[in-house]
PDB file of N, CA and C in Angstrom:
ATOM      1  N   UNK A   1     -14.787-101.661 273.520  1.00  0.00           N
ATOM      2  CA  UNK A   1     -13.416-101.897 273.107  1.00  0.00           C
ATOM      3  C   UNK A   1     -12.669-100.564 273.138  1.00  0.00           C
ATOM      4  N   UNK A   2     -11.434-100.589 273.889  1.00  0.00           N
ATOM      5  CA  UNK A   2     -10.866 -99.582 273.479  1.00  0.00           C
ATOM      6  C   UNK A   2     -10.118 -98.827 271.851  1.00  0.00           C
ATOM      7  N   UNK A   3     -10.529 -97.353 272.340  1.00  0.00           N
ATOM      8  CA  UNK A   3     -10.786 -96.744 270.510  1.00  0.00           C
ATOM      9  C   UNK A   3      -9.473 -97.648 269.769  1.00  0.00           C
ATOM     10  N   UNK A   4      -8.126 -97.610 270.267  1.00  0.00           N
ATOM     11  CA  UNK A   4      -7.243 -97.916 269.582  1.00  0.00           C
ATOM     12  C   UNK A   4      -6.965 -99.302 269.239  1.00  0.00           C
ATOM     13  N   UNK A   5      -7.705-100.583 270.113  1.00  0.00           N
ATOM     14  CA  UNK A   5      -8.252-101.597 270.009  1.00  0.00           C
ATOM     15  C   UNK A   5      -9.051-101.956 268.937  1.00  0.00           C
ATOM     16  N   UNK A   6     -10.204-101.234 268.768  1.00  0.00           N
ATOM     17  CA  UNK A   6     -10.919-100.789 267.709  1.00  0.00           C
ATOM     18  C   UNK A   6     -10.333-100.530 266.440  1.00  0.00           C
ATOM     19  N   UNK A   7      -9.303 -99.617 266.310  1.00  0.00           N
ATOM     20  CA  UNK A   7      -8.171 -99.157 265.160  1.00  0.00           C
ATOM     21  C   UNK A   7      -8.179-100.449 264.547  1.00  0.00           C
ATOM     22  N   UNK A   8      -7.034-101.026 265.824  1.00  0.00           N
ATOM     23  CA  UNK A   8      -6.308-102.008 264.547  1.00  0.00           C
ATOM     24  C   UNK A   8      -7.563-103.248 264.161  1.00  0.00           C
ATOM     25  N   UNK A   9      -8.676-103.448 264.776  1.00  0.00           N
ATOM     26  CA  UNK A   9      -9.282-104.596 264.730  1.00  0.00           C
ATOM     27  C   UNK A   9      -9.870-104.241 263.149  1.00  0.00           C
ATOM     28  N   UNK A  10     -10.051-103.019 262.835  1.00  0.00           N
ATOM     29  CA  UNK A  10     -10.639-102.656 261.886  1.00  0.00           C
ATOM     30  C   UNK A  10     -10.017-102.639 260.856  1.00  0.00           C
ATOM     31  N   UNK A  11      -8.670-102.129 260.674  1.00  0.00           N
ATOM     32  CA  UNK A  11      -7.358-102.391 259.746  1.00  0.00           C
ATOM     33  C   UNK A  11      -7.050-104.073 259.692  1.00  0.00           C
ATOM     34  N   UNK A  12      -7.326-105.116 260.411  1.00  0.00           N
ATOM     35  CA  UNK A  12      -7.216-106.586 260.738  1.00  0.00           C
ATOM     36  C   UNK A  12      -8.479-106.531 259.594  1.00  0.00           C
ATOM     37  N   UNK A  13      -9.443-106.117 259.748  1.00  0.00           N
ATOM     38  CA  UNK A  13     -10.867-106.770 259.065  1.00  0.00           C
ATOM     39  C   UNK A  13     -10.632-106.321 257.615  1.00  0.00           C
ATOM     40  N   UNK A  14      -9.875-105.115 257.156  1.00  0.00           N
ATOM     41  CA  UNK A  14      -9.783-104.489 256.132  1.00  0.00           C
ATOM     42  C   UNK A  14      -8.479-105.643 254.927  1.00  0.00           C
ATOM     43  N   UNK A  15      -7.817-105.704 255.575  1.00  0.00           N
ATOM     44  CA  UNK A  15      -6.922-106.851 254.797  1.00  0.00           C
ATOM     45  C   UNK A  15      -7.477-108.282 254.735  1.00  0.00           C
ATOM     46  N   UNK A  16      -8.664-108.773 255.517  1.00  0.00           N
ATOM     47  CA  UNK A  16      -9.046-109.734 255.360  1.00  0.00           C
ATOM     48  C   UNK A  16      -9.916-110.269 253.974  1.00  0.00           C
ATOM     49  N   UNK A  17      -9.203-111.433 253.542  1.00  0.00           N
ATOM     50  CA  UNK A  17      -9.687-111.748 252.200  1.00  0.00           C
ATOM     51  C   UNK A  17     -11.093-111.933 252.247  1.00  0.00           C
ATOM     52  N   UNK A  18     -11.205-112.544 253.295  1.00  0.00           N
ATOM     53  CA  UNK A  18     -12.517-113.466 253.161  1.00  0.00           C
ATOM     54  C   UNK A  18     -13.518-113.637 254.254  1.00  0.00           C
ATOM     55  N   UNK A  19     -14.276-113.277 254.172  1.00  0.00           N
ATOM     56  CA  UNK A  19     -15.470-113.141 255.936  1.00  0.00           C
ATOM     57  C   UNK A  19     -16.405-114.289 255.824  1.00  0.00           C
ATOM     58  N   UNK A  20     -15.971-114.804 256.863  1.00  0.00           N
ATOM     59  CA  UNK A  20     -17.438-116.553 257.275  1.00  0.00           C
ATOM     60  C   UNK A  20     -18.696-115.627 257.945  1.00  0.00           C
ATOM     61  N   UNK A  21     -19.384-116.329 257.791  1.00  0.00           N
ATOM     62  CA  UNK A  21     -20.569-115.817 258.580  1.00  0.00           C
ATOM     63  C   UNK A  21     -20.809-117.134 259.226  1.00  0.00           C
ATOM     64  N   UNK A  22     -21.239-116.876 260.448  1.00  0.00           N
ATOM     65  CA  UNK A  22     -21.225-117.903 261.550  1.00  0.00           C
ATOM     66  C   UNK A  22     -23.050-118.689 260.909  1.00  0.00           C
ATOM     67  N   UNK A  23     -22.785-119.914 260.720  1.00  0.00           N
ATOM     68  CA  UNK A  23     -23.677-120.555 260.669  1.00  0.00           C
ATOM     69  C   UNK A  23     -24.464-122.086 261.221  1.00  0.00           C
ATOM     70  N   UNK A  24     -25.353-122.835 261.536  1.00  0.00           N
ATOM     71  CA  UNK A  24     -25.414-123.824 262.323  1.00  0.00           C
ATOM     72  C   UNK A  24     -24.888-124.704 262.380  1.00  0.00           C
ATOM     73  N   UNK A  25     -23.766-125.098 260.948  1.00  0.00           N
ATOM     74  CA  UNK A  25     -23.030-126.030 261.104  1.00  0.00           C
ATOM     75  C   UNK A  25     -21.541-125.425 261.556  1.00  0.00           C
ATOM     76  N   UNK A  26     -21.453-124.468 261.999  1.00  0.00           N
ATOM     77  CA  UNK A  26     -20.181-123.846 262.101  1.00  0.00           C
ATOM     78  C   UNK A  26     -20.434-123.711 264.166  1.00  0.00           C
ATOM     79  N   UNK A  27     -21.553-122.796 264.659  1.00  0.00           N
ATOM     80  CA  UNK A  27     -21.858-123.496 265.592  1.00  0.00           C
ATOM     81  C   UNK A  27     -21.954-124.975 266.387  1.00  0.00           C
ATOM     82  N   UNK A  28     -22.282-125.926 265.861  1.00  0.00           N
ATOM     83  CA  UNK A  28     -22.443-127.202 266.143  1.00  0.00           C
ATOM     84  C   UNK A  28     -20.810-127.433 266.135  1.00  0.00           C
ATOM     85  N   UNK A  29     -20.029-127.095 265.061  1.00  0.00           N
ATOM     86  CA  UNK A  29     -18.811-127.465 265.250  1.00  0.00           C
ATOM     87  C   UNK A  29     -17.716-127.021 266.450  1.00  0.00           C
ATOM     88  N   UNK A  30     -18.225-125.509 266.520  1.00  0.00           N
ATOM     89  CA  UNK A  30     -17.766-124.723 268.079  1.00  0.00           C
ATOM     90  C   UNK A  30     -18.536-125.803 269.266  1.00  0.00           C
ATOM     91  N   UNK A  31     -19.325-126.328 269.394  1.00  0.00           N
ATOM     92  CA  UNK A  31     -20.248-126.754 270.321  1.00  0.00           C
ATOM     93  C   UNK A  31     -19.307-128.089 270.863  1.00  0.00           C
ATOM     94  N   UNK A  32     -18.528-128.896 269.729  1.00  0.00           N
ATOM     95  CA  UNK A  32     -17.894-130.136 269.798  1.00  0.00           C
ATOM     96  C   UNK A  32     -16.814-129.813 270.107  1.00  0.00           C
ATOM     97  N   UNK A  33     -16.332-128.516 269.454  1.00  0.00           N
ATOM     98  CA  UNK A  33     -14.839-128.317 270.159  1.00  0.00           C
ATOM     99  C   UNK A  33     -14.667-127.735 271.541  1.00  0.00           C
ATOM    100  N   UNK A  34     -15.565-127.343 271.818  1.00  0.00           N
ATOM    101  CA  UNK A  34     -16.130-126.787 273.343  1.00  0.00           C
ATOM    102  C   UNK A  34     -16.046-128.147 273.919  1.00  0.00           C
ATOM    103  N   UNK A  35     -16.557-128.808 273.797  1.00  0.00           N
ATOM    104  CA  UNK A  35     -16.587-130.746 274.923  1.00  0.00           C
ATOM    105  C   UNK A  35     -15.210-131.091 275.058  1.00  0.00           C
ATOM    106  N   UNK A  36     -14.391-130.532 274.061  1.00  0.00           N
ATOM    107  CA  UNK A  36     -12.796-131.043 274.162  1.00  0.00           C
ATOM    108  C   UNK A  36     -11.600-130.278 274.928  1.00  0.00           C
ATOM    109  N   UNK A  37     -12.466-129.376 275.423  1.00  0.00           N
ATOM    110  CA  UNK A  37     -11.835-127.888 276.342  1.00  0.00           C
ATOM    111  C   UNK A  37     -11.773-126.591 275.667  1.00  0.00           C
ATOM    112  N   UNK A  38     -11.885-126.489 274.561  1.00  0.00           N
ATOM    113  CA  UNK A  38     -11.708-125.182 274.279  1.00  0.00           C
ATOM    114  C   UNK A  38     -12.565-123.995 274.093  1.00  0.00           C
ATOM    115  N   UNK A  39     -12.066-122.986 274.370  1.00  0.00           N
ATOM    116  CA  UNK A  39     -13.016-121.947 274.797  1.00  0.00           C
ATOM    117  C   UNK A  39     -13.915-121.482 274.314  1.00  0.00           C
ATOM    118  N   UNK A  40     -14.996-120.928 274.388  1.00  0.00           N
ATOM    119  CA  UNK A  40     -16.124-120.766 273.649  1.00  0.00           C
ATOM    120  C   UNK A  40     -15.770-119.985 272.311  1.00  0.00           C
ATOM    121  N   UNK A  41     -15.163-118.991 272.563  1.00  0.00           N
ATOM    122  CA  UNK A  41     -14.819-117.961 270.934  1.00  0.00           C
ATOM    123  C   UNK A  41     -13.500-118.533 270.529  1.00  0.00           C
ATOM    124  N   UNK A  42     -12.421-119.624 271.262  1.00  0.00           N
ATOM    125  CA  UNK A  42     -11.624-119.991 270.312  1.00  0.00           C
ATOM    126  C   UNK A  42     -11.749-120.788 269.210  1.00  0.00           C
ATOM    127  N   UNK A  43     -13.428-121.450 270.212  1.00  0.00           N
ATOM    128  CA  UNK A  43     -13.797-122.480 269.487  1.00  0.00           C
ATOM    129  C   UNK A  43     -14.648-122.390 268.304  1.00  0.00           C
ATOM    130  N   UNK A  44     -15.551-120.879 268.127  1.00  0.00           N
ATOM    131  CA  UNK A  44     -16.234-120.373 266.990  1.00  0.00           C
ATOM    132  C   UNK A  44     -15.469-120.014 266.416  1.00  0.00           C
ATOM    133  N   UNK A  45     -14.010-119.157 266.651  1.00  0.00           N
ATOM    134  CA  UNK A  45     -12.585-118.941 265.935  1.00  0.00           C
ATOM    135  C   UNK A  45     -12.513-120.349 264.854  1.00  0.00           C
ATOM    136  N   UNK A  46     -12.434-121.529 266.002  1.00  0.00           N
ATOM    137  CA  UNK A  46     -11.542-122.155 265.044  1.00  0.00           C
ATOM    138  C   UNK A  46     -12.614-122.880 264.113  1.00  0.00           C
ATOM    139  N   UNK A  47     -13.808-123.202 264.378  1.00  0.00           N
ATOM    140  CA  UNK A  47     -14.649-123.664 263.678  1.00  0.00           C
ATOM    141  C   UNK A  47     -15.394-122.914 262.400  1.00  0.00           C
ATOM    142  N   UNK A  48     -14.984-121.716 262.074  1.00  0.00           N
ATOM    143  CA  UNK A  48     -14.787-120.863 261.291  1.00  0.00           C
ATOM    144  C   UNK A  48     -13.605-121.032 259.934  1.00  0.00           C
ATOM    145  N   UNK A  49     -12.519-121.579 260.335  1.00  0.00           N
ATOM    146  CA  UNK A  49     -10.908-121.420 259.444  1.00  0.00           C
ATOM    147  C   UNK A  49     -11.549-122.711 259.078  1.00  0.00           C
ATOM    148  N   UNK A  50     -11.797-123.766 259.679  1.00  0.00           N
ATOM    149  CA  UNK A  50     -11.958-124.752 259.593  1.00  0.00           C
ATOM    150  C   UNK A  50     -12.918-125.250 258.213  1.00  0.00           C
ATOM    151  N   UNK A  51     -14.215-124.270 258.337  1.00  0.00           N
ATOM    152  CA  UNK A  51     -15.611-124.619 257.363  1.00  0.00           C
ATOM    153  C   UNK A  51     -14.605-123.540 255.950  1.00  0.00           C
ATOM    154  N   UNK A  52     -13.794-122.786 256.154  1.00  0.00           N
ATOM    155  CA  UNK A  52     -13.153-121.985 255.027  1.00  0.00           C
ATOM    156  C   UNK A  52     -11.839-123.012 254.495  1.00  0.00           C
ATOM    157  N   UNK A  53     -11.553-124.162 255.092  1.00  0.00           N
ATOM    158  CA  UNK A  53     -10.568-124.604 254.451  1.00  0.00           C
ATOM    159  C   UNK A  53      -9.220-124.132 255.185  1.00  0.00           C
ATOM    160  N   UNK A  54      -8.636-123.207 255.959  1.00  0.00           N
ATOM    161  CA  UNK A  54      -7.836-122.951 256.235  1.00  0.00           C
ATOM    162  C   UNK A  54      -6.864-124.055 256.670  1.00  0.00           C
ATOM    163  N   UNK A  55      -5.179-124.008 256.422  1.00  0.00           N
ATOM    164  CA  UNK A  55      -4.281-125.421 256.915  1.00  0.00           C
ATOM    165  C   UNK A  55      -3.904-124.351 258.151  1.00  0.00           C
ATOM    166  N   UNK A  56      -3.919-123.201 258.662  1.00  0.00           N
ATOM    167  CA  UNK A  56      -3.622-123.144 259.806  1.00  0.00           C
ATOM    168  C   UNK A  56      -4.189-121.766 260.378  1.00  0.00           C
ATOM    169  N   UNK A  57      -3.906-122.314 261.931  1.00  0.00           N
ATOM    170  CA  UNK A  57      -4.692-120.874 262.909  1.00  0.00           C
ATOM    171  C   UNK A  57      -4.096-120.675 264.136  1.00  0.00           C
ATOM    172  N   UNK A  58      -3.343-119.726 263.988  1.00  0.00           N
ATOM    173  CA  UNK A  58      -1.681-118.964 264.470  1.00  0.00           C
ATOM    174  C   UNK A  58      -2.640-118.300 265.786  1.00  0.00           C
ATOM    175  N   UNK A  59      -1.691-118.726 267.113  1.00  0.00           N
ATOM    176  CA  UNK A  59      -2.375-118.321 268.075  1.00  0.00           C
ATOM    177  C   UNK A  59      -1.061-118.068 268.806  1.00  0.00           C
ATOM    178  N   UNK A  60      -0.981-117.418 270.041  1.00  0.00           N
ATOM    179  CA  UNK A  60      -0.143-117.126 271.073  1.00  0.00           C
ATOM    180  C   UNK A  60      -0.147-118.262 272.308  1.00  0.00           C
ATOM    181  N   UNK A  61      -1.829-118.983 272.184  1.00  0.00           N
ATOM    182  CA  UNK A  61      -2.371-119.381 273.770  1.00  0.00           C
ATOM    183  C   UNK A  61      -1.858-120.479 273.226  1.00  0.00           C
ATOM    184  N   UNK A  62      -1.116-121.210 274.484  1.00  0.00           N
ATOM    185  CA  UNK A  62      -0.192-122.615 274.072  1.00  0.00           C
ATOM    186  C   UNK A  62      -1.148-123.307 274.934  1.00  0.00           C
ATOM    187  N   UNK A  63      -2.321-123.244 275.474  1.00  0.00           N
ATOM    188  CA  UNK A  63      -2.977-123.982 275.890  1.00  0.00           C
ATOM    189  C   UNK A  63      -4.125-124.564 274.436  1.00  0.00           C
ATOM    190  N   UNK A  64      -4.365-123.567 274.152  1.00  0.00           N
ATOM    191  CA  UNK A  64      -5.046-123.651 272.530  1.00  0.00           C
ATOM    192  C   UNK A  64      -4.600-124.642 271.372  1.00  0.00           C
ATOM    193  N   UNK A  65      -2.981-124.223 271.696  1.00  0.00           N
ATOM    194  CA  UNK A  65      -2.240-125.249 270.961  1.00  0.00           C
ATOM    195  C   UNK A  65      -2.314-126.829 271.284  1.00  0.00           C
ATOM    196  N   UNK A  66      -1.868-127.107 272.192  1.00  0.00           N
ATOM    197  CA  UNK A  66      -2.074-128.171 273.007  1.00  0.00           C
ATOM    198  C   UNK A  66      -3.689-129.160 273.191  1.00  0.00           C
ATOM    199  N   UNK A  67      -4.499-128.221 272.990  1.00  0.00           N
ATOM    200  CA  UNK A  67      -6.080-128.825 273.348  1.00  0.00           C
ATOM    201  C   UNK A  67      -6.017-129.476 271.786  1.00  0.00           C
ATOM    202  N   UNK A  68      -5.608-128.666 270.488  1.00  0.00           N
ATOM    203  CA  UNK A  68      -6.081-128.793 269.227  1.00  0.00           C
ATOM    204  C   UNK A  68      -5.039-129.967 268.326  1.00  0.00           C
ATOM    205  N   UNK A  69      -4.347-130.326 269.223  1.00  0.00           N
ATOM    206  CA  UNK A  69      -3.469-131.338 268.793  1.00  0.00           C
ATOM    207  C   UNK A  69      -3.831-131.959 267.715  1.00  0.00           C
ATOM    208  N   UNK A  70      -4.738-132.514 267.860  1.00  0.00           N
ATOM    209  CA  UNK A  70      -5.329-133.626 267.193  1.00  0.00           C
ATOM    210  C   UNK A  70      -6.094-133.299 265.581  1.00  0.00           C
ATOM    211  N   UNK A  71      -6.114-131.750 265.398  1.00  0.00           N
ATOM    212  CA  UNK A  71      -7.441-131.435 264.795  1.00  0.00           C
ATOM    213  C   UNK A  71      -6.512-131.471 263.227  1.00  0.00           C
ATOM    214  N   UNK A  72      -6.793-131.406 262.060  1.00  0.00           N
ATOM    215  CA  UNK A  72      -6.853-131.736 260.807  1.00  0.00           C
ATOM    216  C   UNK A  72      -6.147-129.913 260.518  1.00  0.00           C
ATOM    217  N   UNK A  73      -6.983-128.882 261.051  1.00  0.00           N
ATOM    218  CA  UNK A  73      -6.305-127.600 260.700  1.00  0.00           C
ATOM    219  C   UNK A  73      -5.146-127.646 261.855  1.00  0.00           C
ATOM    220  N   UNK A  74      -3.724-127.390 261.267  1.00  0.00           N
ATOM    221  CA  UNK A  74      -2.693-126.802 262.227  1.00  0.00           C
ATOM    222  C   UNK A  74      -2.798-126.026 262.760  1.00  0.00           C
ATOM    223  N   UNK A  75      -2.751-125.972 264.644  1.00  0.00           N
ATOM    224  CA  UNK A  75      -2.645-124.781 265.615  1.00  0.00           C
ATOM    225  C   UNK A  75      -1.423-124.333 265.479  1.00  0.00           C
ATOM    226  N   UNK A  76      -0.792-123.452 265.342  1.00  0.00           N
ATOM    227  CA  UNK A  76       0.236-123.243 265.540  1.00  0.00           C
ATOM    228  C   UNK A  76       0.438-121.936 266.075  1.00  0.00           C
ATOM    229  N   UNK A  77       2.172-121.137 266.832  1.00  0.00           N
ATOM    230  CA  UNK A  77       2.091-120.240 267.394  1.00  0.00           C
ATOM    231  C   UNK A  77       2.676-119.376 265.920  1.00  0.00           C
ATOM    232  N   UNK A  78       2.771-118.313 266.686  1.00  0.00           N
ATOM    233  CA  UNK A  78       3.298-117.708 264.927  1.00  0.00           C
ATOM    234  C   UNK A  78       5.100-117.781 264.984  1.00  0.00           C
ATOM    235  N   UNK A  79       5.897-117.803 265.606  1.00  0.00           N
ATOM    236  CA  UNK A  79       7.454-118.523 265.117  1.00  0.00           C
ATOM    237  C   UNK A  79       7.072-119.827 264.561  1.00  0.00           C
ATOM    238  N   UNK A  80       6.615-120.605 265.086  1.00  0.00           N
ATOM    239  CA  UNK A  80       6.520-121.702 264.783  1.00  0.00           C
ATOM    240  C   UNK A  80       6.138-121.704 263.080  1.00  0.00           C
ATOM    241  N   UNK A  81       4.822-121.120 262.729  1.00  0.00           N
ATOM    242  CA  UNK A  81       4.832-120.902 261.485  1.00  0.00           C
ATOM    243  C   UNK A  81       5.637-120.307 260.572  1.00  0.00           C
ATOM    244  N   UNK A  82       6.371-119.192 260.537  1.00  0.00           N
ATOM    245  CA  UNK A  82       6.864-118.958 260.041  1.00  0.00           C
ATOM    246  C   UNK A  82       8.439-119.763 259.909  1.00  0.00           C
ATOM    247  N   UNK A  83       8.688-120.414 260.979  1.00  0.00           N
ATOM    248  CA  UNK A  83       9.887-121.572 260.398  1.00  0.00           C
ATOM    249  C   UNK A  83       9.426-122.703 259.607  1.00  0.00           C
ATOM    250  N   UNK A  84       8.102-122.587 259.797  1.00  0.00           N
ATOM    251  CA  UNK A  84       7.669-124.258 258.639  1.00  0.00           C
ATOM    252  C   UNK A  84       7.264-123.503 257.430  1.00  0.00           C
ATOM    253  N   UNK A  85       6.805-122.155 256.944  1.00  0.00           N
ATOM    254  CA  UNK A  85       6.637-121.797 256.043  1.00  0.00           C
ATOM    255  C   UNK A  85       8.101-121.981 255.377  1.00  0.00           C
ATOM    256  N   UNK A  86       9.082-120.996 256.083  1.00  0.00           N
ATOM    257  CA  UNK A  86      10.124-120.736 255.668  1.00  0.00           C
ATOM    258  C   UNK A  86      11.067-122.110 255.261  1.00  0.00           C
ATOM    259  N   UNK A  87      10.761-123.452 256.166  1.00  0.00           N
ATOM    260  CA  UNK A  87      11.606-124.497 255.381  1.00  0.00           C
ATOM    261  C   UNK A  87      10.427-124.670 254.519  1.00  0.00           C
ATOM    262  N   UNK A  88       9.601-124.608 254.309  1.00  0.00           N
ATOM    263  CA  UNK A  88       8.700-125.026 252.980  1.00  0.00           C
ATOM    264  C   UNK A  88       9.441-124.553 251.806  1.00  0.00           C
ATOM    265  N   UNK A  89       9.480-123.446 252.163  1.00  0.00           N
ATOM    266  CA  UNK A  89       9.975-122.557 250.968  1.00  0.00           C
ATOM    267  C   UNK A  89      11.403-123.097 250.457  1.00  0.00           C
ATOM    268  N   UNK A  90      11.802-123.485 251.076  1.00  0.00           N
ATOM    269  CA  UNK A  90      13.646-123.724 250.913  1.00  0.00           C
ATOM    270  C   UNK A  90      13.794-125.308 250.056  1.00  0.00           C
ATOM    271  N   UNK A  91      12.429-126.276 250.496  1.00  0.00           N
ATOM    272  CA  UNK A  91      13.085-127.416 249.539  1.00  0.00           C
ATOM    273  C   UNK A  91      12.279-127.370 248.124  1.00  0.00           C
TER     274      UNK A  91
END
């Protein structure tokens, strides 16, 4: 990884509340979301937020978005979130 790549990934890990550790039911769950198109680490990504409870997992790839339609945790891009946070907030 490049060093400055490295930087921020490490400042990313440092604010993070909470660390999953990848386990066989968290695998098996990447394994199913893999059959539905999605990519191998989006899919340990998302099968991760998922076993933590997370309501959403803010991505850029609108193909990501699109595959996860269906799933119980919200894909979303990050405008997108932050306008549904932000009308959350308002009513």
């Amino acid at each position: 990884m490049v060093p400055v790549k490295q930087e921020a990934m490490n400042r990313y890990l440092q604010m993070a509340q909470f660390r999953q550790e990848v386990n066989e039911a968290i695998r098996q769950r990447a394994k199913q979301l893999e059959h539905n198109g999605v990519k191998a680490v989006d899919a340990l990504h998302i099968a991760c937020a998922e076993t933590v409870g997370s309501e959403y997992f803010i991505t850029c790839d609108k193909r990501l978005i699109n595959r996860c339609s269906t799933l119980t945790i919200k894909v979303i891009n990050p405008v997108d979130f932050m306008l549904e946070i932000t009308s959350d907030d308002s009513n």
